[in-house]
C-alpha atoms as a PDB file:
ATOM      1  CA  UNK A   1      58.377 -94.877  42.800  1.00  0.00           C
ATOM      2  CA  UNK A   2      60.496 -92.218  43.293  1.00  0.00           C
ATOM      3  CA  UNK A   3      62.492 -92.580  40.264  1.00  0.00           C
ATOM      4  CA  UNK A   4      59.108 -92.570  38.286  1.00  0.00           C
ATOM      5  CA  UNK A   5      58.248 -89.253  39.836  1.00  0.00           C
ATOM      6  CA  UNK A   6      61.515 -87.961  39.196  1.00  0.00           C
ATOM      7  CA  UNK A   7      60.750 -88.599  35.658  1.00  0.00           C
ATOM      8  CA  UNK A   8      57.551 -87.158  35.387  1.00  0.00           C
ATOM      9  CA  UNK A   9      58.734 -83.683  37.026  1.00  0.00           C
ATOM     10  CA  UNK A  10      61.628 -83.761  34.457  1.00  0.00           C
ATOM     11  CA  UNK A  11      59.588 -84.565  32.005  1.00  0.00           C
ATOM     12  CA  UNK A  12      57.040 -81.898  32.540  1.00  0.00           C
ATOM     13  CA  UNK A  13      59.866 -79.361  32.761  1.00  0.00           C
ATOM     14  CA  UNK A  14      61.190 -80.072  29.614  1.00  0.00           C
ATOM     15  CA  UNK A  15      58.028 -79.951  28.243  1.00  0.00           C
ATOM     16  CA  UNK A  16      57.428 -76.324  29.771  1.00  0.00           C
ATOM     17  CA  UNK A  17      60.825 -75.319  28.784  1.00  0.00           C
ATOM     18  CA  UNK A  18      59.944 -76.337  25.634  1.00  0.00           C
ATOM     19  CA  UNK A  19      57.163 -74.440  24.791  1.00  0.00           C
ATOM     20  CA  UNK A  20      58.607 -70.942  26.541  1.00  0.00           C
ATOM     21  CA  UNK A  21      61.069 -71.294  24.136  1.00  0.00           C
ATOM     22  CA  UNK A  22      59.254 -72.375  20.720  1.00  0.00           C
ATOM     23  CA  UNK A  23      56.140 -70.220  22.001  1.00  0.00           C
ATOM     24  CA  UNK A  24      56.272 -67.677  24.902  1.00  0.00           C
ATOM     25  CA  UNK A  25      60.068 -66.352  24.669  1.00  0.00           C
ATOM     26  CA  UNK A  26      61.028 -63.285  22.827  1.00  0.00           C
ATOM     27  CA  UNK A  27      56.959 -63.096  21.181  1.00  0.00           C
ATOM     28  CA  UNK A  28      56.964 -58.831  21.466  1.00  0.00           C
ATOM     29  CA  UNK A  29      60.120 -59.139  19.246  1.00  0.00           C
ATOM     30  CA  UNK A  30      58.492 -61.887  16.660  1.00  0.00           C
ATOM     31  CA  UNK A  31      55.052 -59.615  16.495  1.00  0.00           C
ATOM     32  CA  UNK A  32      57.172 -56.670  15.554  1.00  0.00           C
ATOM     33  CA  UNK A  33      58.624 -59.169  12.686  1.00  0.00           C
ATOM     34  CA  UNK A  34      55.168 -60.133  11.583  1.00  0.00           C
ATOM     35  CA  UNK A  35      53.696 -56.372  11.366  1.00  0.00           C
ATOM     36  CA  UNK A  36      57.400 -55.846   9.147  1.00  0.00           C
ATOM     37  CA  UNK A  37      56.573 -58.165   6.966  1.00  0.00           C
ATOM     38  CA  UNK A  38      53.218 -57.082   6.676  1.00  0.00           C
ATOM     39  CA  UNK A  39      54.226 -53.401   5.941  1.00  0.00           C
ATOM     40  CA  UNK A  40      56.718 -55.012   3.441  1.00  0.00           C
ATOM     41  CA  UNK A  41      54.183 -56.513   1.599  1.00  0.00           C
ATOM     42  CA  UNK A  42      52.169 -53.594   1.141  1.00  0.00           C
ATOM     43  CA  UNK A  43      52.013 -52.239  -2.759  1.00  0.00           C
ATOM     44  CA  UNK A  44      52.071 -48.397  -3.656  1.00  0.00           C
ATOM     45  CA  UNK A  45      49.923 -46.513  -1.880  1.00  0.00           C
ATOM     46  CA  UNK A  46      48.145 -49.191  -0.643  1.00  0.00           C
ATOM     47  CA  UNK A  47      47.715 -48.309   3.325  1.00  0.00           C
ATOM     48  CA  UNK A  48      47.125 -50.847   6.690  1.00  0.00           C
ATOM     49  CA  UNK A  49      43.139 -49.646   7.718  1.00  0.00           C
ATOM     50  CA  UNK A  50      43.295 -51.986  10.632  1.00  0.00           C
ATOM     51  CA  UNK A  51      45.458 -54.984  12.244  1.00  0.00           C
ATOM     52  CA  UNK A  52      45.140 -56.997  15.099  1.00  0.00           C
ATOM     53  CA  UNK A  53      46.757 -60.442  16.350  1.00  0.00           C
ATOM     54  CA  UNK A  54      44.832 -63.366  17.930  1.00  0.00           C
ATOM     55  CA  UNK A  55      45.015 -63.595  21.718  1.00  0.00           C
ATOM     56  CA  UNK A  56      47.638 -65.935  23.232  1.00  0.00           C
ATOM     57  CA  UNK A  57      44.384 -68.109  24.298  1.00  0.00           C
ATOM     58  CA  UNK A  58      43.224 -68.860  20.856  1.00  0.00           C
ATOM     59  CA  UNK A  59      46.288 -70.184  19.719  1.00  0.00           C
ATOM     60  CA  UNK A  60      48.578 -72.061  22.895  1.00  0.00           C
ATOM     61  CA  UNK A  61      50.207 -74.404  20.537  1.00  0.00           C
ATOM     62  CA  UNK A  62      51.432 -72.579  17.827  1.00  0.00           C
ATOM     63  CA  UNK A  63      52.424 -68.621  16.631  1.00  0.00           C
ATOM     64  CA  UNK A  64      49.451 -66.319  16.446  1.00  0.00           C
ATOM     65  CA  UNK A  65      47.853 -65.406  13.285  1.00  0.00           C
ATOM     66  CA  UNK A  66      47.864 -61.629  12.412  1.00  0.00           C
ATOM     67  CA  UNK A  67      45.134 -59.942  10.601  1.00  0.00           C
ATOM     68  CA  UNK A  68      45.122 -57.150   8.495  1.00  0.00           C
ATOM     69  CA  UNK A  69      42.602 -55.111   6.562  1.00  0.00           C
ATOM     70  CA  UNK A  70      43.893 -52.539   4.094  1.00  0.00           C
ATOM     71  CA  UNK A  71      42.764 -50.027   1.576  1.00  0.00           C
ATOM     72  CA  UNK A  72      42.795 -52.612  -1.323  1.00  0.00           C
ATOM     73  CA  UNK A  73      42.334 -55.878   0.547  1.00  0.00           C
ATOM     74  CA  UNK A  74      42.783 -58.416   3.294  1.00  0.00           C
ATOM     75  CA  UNK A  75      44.969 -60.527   4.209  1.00  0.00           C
ATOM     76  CA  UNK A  76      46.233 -63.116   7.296  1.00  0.00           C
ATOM     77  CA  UNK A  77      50.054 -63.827   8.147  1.00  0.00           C
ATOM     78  CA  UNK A  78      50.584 -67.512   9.814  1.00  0.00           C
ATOM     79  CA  UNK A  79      53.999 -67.618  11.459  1.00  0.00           C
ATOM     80  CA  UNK A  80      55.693 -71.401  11.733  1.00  0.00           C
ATOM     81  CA  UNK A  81      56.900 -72.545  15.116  1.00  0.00           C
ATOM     82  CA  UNK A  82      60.533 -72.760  13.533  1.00  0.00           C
ATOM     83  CA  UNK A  83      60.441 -69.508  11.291  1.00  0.00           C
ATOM     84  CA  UNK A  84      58.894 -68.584   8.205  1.00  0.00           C
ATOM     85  CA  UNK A  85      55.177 -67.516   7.277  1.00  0.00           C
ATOM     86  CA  UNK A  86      52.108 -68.051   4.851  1.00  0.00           C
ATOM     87  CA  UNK A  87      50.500 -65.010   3.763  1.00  0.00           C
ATOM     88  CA  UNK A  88      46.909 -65.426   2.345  1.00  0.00           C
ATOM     89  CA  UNK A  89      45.668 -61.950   0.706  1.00  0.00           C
ATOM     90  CA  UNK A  90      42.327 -61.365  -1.046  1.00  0.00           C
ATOM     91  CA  UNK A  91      41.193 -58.477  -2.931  1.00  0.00           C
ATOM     92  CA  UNK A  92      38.217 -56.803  -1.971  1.00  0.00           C
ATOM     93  CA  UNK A  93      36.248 -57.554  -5.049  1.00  0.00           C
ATOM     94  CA  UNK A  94      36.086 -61.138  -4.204  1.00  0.00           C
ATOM     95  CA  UNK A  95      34.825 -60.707  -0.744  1.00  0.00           C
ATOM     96  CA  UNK A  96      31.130 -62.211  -0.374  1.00  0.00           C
ATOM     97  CA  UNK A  97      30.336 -61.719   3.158  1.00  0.00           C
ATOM     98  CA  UNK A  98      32.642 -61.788   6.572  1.00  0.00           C
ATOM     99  CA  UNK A  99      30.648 -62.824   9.852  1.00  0.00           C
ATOM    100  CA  UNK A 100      31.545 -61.337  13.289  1.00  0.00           C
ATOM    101  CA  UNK A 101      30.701 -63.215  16.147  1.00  0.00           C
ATOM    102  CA  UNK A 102      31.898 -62.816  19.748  1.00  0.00           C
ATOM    103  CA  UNK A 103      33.262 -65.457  22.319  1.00  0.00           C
ATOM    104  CA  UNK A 104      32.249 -65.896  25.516  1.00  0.00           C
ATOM    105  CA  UNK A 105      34.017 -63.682  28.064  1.00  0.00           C
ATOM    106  CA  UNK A 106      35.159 -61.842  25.228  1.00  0.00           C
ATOM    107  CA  UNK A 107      38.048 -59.832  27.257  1.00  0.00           C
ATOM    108  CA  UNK A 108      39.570 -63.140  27.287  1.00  0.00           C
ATOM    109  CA  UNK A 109      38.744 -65.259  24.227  1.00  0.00           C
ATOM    110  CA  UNK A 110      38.058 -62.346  22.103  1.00  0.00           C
ATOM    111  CA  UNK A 111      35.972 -62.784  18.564  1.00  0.00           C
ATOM    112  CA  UNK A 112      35.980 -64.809  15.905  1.00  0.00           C
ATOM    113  CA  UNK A 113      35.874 -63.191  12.013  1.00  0.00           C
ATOM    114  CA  UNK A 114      34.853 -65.236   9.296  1.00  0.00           C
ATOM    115  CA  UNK A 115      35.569 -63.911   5.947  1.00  0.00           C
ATOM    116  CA  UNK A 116      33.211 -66.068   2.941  1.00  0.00           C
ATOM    117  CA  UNK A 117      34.937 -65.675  -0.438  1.00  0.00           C
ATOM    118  CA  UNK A 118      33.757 -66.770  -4.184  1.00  0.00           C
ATOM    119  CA  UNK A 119      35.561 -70.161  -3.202  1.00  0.00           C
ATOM    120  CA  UNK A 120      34.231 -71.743  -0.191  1.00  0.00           C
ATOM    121  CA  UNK A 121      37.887 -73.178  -0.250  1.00  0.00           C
ATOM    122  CA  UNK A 122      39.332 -70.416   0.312  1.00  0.00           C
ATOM    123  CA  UNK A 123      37.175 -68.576   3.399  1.00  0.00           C
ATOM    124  CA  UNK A 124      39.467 -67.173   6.611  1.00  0.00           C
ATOM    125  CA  UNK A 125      38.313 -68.099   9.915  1.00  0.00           C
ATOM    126  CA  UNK A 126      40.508 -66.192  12.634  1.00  0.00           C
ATOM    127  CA  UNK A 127      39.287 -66.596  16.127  1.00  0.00           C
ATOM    128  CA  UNK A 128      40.659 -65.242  19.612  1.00  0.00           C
ATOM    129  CA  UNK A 129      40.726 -61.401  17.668  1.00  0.00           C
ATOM    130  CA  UNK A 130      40.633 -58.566  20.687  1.00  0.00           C
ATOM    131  CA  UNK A 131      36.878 -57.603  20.400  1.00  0.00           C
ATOM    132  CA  UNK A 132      37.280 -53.623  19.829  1.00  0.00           C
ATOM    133  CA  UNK A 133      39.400 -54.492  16.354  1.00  0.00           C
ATOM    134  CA  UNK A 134      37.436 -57.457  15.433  1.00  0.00           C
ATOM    135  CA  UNK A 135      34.183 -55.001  15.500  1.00  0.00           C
ATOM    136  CA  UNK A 136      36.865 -52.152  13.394  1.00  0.00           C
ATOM    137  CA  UNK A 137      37.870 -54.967  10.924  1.00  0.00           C
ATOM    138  CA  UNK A 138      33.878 -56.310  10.276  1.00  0.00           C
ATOM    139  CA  UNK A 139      32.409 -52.902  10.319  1.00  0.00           C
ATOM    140  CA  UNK A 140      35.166 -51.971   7.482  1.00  0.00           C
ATOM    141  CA  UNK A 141      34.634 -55.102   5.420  1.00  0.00           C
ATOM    142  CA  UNK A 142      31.013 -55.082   5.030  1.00  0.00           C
ATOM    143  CA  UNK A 143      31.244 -51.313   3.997  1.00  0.00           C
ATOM    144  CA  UNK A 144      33.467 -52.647   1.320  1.00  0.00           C
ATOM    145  CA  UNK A 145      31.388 -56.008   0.321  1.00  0.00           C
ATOM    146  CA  UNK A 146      28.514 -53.460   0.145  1.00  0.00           C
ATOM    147  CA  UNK A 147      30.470 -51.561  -2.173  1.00  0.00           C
ATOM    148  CA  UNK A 148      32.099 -54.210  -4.698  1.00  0.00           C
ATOM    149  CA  UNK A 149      28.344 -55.812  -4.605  1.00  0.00           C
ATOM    150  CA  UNK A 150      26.664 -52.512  -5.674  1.00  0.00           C
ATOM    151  CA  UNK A 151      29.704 -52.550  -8.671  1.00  0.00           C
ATOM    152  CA  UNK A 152      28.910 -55.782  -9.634  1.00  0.00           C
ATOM    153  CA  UNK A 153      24.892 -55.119  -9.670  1.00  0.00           C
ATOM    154  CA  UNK A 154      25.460 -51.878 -11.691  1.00  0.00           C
ATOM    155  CA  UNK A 155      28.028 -53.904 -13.834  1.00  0.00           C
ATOM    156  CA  UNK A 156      25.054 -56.380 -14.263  1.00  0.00           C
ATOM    157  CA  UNK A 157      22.786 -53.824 -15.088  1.00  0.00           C
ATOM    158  CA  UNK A 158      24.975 -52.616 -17.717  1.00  0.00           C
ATOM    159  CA  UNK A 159      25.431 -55.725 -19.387  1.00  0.00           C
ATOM    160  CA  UNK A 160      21.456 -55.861 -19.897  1.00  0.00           C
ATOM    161  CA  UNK A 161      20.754 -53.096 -21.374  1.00  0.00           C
ATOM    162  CA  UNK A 162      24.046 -53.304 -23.484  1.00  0.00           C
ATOM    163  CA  UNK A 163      22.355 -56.858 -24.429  1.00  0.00           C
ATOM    164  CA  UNK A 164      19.004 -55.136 -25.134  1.00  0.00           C
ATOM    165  CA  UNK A 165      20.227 -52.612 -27.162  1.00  0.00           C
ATOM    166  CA  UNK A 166      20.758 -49.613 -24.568  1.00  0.00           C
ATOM    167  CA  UNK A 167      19.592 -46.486 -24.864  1.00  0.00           C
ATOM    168  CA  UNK A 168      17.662 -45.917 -28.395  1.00  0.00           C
ATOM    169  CA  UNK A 169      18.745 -43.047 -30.415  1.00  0.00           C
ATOM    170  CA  UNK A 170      16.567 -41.916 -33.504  1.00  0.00           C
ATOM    171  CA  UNK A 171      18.235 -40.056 -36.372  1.00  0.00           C
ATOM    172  CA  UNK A 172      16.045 -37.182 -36.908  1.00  0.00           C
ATOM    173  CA  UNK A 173      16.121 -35.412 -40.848  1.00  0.00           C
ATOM    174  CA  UNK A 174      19.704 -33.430 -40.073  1.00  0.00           C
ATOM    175  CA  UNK A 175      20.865 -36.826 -38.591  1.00  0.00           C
ATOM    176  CA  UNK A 176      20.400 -35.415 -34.720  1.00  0.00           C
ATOM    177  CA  UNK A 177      19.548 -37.253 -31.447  1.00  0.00           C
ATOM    178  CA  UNK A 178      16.138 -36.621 -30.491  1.00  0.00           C
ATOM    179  CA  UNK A 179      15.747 -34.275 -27.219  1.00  0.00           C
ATOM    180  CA  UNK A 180      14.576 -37.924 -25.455  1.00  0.00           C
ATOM    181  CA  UNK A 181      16.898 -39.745 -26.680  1.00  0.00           C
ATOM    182  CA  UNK A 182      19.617 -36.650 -25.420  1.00  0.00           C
ATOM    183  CA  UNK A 183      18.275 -36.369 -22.231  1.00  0.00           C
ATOM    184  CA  UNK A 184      18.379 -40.303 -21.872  1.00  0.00           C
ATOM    185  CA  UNK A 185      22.094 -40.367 -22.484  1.00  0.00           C
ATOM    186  CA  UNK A 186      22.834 -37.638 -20.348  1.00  0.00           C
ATOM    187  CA  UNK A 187      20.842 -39.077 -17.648  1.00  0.00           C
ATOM    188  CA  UNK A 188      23.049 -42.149 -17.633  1.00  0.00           C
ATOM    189  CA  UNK A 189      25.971 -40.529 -17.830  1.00  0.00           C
ATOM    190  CA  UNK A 190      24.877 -38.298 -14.614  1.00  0.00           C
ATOM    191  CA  UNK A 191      23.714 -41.647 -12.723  1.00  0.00           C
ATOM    192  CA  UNK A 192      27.771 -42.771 -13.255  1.00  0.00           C
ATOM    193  CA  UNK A 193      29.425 -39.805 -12.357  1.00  0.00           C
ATOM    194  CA  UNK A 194      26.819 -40.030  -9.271  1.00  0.00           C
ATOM    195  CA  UNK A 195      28.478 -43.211  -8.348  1.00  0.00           C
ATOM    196  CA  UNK A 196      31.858 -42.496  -8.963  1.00  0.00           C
ATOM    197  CA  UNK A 197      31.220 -39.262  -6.668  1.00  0.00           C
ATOM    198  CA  UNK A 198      30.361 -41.808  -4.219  1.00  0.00           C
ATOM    199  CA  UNK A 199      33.250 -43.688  -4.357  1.00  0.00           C
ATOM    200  CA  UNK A 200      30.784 -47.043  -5.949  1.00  0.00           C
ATOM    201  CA  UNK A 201      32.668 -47.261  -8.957  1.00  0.00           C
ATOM    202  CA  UNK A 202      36.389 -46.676  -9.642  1.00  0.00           C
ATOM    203  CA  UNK A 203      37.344 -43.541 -12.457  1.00  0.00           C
ATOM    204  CA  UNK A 204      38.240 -46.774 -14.879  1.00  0.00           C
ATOM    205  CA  UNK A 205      34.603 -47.809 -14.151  1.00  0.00           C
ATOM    206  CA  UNK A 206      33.164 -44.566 -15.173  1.00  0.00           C
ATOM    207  CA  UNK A 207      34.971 -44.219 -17.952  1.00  0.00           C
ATOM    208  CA  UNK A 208      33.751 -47.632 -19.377  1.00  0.00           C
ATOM    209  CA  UNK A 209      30.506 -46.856 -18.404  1.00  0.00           C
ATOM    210  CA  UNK A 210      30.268 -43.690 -20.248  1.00  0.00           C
ATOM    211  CA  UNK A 211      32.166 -45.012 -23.683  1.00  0.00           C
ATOM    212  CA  UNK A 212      29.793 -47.291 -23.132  1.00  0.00           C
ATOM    213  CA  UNK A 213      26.936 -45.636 -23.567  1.00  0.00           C
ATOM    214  CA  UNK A 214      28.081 -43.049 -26.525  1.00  0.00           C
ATOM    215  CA  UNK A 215      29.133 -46.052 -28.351  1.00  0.00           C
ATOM    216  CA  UNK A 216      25.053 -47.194 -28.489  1.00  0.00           C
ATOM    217  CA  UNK A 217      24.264 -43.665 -28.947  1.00  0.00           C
END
């Protein structure tokens, strides 16, 4: 019997040794790595708008996930037990929604983000995040889902009227818009340049937008 318990306390010790050292040991160092390699990954003038790692709760068994938001997308870093990563990085535009919801005790088990892409496939689900930069990271994201989904309803809007023949212009007898038909253009134009003022649509965006429109005029 005592040789059997002998086992078992050696056996749990090794097991606790082993998981200081694959897990606990030497994790400020490997976080410092992760946010490196994060920063490395970054393209020009693209900047880090928020980042947070999952508490050591949500994730006992295995390296915590990092999440980042930045200026042009977002992205989550999953570090292997015996070195190495997996970056997964989404643009903005193909953001659909991202859910916030928050754990109970929430000092301790923090929030859980959900970010819903185009392909269902593809979503991010990130729990134990501290709760003060899960509520930073969802409060940016929807202000950028708005954003991309008001682009893609003006692009739509676009598209229809380019398909219905746009904005009519009659030749008068010297071969000149009518004031209407003027004040039409113009009016589109100014709705664009609204937008882009707004930061809705990107300078490339306006541009279209307005070549667009002088081409059907």
């Amino acid at each position: 019997m005592s040789d059997l318990l002998v086992w078992i306390v050696t056996a749990v010790l090794a097991a606790a040794l082993a998981y200081w050292t694959l897990v606990i040991r030497g994790t400020a160092e490997r976080t410092e790595k992760a946010r490196q390699k994060l920063q490395a990954t970054l393209m020009k003038d693209e900047r880090v708008i928020a980042s947070a790692i999952q508490n050591r709760i949500a994730s006992l068994f295995k390296r915590r996930e990092l999440i980042a938001i930045t200026s042009s997308r977002f992205l989550s870093i999953n570090r292997s037990l015996f070195g190495g990563f997996t970056m997964r990085d989404y643009q903005w535009k193909d953001l659909q929604d991202v859910k916030l919801s928050e754990n109970i005790l929430p000092r301790v088990f923090g929030s859980r983000l959900t970010f819903i892409t185009a392909n269902p496939s593809e979503n991010v689900h990130i729990n134990g995040v501290p709760s003060e930069l899960a509520s930073e990271i969802y409060t940016h994201s929807q202000g950028e889902g708005q954003a991309w989904e008001e682009k893609r309803r003006i692009r739509v809007l676009e598209e229809s009227r380019a398909a219905s023949g746009g904005v009519h212009v009659h030749a008068g007898a010297a071969g000149s818009t009518s004031g209407a038909s003027a004040a039409s253009i113009m009016d589109e134009i100014a709705k664009a340049k609204g937008l882009l003022d707004a930061g809705a649509i990107s300078d490339a965006e306006f541009q279209e937008i307005k070549a667009r429109v002088l081409a059907r005029a």
